[in-house]
C-alpha atoms as a PDB file:
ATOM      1  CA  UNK A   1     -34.195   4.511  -0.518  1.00  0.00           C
ATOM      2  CA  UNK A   2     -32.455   4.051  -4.119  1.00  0.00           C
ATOM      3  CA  UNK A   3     -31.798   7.758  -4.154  1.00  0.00           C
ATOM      4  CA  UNK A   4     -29.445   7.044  -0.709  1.00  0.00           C
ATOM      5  CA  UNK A   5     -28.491   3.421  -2.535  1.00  0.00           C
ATOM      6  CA  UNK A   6     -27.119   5.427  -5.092  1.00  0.00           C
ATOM      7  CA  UNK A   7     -25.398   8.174  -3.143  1.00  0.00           C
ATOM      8  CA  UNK A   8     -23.577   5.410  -1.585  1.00  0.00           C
ATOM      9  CA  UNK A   9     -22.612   3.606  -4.304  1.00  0.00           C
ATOM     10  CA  UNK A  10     -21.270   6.931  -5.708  1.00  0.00           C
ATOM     11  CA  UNK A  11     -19.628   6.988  -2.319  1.00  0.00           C
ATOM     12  CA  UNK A  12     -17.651   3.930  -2.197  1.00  0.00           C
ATOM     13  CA  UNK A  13     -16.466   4.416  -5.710  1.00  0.00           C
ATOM     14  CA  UNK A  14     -15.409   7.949  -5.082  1.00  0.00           C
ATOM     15  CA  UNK A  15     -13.115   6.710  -1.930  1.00  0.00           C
ATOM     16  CA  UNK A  16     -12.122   3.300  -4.316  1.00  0.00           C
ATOM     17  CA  UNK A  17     -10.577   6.111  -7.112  1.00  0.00           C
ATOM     18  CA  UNK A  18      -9.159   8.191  -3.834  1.00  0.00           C
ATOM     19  CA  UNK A  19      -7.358   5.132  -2.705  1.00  0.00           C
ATOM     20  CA  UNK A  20      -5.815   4.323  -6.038  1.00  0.00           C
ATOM     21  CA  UNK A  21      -4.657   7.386  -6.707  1.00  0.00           C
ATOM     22  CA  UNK A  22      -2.863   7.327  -3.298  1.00  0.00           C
ATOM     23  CA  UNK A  23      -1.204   3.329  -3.470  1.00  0.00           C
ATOM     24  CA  UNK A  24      -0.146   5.419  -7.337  1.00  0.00           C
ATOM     25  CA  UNK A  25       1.532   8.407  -5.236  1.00  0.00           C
ATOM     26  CA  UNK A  26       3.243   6.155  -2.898  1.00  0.00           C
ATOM     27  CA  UNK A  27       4.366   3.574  -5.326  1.00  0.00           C
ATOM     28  CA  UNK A  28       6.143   6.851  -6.863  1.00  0.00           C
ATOM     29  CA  UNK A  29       7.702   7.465  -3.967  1.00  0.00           C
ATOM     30  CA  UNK A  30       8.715   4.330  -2.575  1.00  0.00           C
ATOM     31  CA  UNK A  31      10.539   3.922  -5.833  1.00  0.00           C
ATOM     32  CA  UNK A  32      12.880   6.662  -5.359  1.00  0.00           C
ATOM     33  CA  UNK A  33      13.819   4.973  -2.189  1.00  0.00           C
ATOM     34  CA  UNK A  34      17.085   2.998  -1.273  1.00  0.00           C
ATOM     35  CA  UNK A  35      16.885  -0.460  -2.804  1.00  0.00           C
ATOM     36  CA  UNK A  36      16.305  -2.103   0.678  1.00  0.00           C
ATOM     37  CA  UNK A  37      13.664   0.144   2.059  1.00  0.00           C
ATOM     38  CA  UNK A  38      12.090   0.308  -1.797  1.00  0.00           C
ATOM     39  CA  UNK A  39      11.360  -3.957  -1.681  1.00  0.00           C
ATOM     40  CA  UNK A  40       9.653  -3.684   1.492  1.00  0.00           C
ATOM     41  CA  UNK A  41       7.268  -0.704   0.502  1.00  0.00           C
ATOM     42  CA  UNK A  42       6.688  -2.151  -3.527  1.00  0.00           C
ATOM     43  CA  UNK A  43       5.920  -5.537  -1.614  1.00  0.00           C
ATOM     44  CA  UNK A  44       3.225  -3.855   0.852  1.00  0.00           C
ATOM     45  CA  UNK A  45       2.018  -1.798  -2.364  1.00  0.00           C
ATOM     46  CA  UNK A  46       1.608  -4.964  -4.159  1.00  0.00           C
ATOM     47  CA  UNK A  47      -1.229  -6.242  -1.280  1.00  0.00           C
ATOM     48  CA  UNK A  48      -2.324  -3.177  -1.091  1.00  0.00           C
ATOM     49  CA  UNK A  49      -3.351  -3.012  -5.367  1.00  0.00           C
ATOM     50  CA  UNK A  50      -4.639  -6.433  -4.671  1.00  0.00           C
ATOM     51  CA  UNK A  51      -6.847  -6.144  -2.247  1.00  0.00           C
ATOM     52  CA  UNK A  52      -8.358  -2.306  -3.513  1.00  0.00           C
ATOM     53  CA  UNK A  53      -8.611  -4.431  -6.807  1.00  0.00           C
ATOM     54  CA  UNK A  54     -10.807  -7.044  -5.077  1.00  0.00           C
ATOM     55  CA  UNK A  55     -12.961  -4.098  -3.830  1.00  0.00           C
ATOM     56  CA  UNK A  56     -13.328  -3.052  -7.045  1.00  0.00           C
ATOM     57  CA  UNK A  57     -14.549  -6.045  -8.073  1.00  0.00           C
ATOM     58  CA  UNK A  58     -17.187  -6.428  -4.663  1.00  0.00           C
ATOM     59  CA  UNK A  59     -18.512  -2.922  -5.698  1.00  0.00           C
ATOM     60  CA  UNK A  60     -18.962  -3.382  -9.307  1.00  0.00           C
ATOM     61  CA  UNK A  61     -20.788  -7.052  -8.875  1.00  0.00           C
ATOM     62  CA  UNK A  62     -22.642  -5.617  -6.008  1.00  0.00           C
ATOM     63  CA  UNK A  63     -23.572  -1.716  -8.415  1.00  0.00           C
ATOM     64  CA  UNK A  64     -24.689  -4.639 -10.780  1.00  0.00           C
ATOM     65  CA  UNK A  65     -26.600  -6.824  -8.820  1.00  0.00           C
ATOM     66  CA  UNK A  66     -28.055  -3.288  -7.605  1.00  0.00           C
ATOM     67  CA  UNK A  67     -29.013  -1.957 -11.030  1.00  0.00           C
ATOM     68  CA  UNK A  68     -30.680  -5.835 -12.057  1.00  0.00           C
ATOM     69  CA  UNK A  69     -32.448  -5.455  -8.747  1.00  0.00           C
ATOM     70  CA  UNK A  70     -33.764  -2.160  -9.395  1.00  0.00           C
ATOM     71  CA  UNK A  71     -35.198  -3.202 -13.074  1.00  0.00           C
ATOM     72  CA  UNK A  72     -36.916  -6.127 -10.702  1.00  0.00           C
ATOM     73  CA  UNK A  73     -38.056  -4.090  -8.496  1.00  0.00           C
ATOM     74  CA  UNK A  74     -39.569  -1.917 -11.121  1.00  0.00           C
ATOM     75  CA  UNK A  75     -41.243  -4.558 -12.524  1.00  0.00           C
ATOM     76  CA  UNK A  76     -42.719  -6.071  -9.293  1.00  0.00           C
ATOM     77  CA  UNK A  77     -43.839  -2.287  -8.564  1.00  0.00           C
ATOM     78  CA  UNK A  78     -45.620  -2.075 -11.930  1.00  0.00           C
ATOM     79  CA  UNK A  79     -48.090  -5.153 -10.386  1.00  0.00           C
ATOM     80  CA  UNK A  80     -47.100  -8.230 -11.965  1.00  0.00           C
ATOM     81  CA  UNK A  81     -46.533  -9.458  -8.119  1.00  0.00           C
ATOM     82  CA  UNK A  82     -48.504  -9.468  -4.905  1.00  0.00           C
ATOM     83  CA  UNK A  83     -47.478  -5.943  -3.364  1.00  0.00           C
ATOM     84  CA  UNK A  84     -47.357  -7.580  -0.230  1.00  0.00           C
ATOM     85  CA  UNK A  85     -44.615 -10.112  -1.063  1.00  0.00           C
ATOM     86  CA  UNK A  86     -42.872  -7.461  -3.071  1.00  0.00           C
ATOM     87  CA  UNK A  87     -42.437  -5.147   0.027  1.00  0.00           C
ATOM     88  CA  UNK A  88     -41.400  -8.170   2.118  1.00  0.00           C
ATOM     89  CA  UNK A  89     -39.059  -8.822  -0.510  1.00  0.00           C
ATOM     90  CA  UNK A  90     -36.878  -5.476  -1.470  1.00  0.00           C
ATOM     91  CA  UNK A  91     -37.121  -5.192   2.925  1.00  0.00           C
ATOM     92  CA  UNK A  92     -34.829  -7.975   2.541  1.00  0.00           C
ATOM     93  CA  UNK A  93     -32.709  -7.351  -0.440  1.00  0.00           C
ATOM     94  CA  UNK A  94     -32.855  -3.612   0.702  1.00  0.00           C
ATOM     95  CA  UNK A  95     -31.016  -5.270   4.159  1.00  0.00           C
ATOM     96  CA  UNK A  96     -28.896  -7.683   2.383  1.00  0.00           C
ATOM     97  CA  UNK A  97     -27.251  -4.918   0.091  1.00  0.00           C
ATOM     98  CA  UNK A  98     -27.395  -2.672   2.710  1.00  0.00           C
ATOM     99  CA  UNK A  99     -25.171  -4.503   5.038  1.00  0.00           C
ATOM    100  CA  UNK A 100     -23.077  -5.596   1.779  1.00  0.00           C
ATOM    101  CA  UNK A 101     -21.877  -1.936   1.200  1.00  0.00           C
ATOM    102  CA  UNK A 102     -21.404  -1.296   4.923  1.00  0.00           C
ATOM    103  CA  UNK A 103     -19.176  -4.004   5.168  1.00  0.00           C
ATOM    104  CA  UNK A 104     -17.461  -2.705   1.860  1.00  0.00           C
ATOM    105  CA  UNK A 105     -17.303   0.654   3.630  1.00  0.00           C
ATOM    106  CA  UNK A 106     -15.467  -0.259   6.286  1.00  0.00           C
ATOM    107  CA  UNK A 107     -13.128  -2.445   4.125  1.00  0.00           C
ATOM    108  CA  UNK A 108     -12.046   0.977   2.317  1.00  0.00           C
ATOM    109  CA  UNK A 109     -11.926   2.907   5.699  1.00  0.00           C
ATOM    110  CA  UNK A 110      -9.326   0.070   6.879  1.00  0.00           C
ATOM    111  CA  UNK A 111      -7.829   0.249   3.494  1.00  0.00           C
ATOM    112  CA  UNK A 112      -7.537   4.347   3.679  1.00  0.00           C
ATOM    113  CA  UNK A 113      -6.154   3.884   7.407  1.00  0.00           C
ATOM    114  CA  UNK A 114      -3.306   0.897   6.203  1.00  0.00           C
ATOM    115  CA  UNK A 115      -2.479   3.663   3.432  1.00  0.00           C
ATOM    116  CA  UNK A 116      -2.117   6.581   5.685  1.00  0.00           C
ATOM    117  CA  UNK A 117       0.389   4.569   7.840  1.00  0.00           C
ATOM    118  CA  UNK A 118       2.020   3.115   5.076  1.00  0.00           C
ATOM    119  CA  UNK A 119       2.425   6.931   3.751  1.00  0.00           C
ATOM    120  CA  UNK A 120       3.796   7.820   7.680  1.00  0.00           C
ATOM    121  CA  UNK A 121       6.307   5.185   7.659  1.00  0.00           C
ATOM    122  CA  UNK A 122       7.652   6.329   4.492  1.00  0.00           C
ATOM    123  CA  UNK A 123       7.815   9.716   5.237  1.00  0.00           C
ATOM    124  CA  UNK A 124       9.652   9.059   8.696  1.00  0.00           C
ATOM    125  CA  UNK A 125      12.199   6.777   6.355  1.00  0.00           C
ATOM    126  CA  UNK A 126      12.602   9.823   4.476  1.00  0.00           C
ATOM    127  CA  UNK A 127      13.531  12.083   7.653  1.00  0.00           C
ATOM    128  CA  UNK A 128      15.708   9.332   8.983  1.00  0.00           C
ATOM    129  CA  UNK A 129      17.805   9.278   5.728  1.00  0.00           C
ATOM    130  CA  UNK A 130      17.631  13.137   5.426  1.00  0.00           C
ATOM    131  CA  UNK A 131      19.566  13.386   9.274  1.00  0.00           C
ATOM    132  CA  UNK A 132      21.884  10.621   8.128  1.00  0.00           C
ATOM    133  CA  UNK A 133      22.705  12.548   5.413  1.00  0.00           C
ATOM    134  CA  UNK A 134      22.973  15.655   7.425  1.00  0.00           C
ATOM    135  CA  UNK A 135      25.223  13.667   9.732  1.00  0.00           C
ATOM    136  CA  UNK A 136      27.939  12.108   6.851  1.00  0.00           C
ATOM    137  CA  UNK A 137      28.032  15.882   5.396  1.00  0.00           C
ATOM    138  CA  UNK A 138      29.077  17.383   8.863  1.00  0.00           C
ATOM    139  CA  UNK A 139      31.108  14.642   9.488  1.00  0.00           C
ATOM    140  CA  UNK A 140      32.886  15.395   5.662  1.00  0.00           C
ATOM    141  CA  UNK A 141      33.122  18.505   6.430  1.00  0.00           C
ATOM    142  CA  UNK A 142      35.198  18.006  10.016  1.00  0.00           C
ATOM    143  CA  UNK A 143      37.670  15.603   8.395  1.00  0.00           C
ATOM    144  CA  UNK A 144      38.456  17.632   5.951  1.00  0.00           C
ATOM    145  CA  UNK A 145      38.625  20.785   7.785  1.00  0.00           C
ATOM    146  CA  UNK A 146      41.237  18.735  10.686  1.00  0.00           C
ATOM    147  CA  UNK A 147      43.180  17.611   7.679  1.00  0.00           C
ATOM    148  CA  UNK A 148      43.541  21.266   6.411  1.00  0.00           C
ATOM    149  CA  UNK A 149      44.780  22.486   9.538  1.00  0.00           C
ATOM    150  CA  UNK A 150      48.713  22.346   9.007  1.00  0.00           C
ATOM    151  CA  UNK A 151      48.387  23.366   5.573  1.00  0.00           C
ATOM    152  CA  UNK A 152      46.733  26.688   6.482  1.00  0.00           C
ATOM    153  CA  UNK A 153      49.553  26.861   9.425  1.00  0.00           C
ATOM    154  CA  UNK A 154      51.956  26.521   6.278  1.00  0.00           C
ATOM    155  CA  UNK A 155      50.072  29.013   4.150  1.00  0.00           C
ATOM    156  CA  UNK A 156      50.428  31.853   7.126  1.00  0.00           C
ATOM    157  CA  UNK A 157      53.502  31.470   7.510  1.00  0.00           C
ATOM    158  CA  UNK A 158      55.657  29.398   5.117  1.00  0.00           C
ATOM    159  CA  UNK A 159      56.096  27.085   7.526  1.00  0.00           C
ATOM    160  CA  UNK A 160      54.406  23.427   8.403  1.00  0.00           C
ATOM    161  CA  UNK A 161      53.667  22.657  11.854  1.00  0.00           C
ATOM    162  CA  UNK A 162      56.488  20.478  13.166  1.00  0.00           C
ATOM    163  CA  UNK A 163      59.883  19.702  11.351  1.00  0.00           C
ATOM    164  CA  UNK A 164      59.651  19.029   7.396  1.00  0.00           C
ATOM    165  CA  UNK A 165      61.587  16.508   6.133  1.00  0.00           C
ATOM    166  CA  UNK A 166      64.502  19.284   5.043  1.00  0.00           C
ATOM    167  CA  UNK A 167      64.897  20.102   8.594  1.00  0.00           C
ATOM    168  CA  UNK A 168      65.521  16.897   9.792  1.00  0.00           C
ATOM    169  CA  UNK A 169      67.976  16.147   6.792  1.00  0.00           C
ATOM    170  CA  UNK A 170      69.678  19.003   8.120  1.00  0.00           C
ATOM    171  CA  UNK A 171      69.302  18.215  11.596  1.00  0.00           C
ATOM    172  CA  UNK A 172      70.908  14.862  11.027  1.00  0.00           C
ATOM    173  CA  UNK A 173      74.012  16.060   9.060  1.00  0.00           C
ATOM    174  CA  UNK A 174      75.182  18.547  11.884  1.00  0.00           C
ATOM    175  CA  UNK A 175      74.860  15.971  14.418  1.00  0.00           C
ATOM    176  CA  UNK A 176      76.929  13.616  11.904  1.00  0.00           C
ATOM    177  CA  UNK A 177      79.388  16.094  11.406  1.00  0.00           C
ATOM    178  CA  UNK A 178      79.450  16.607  15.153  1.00  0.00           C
ATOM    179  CA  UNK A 179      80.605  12.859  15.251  1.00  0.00           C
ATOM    180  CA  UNK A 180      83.228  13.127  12.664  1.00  0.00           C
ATOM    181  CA  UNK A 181      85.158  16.055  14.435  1.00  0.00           C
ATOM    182  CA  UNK A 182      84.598  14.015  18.218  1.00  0.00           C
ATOM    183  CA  UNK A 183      86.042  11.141  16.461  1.00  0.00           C
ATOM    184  CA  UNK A 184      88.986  13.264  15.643  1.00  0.00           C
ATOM    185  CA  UNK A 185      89.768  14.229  19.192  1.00  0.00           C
END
């Protein structure tokens, strides 16, 4: 039984450095974020520290209470107690802790399963900026390749598309000069 006590204990405490690391990772990441999207994350990261801190805490009173129970029990073992009210004893301790570190178990599984859609979210942000990006750059590149348009007209051949403003200067003195001689008449 302490063997498997043990074992689970090593458990939880494996999982409790697992989940650290990853709030770590994503705290990382959600700082490289725009500043609106990066509040919202840090702000979720902030419960989630708190609360895998307060697990901490439940597993290290409870790996205590474990280890000052097992000196007990050694004691009681060693006959300085009816064997009897021993058994009936650690039965119930054995329960109480056992159901203790379940409980804690499933609080890390919920934890791990908040993290992994915390982690989702973020990555989907990540896509969704990624096509807007794709999206401003394609749009970029259309305006500027509509607004190089008459220039490469010019380019080919020496010309602008339309009437420059030299042609309609000139335009506007013959039909001036048109005038003048009519008004002769």
């Amino acid at each position: 039984m302490r063997k498997q006590k043990r074992q689970k204990f090593s458990e939880i405490k494996a999982g409790l450095d697992d989940a650290e690391s990853l709030i770590r990772k994503m705290d990382l990441e959600a700082r490289s974020l725009q500043p609106n999207v990066k509040a919202v994350l840090l702000a979720k990261l902030r419960e989630y520290k708190s609360y895998l801190n307060n697990l901490k805490s439940e597993h290290k009173r409870l790996a205590s209470a474990n280890s000052n129970q097992a000196a007990r029990d050694d004691l009681l073992e060693s006959g300085m107690a009816d064997a009897m009210s021993v058994s009936a004893n650690q039965r119930g301790r054995l329960m109480m802790s056992t159901e203790r570190l379940n409980e804690s178990s499933d609080r890390i599984k919920e934890s791990r399963r908040t993290m992994r859609e915390t982690e989702e979210l973020g990555v989907s942000i990540l896509q969704d900026l990624h096509q807007q990006r794709q999206s401003l750059l394609h749009a970029n590149d259309t305006v500027f390749l509509l607004l190089k348009v008459p220039y490469r007209h010019h380019l080919l051949t020496g010309k602008f598309e339309g009437k420059d403003e030299k042609e309609i200067n000139e335009e506007r003195r013959k039909k001036e000069q048109v005038k003048e001689i009519k008004m002769l008449f």
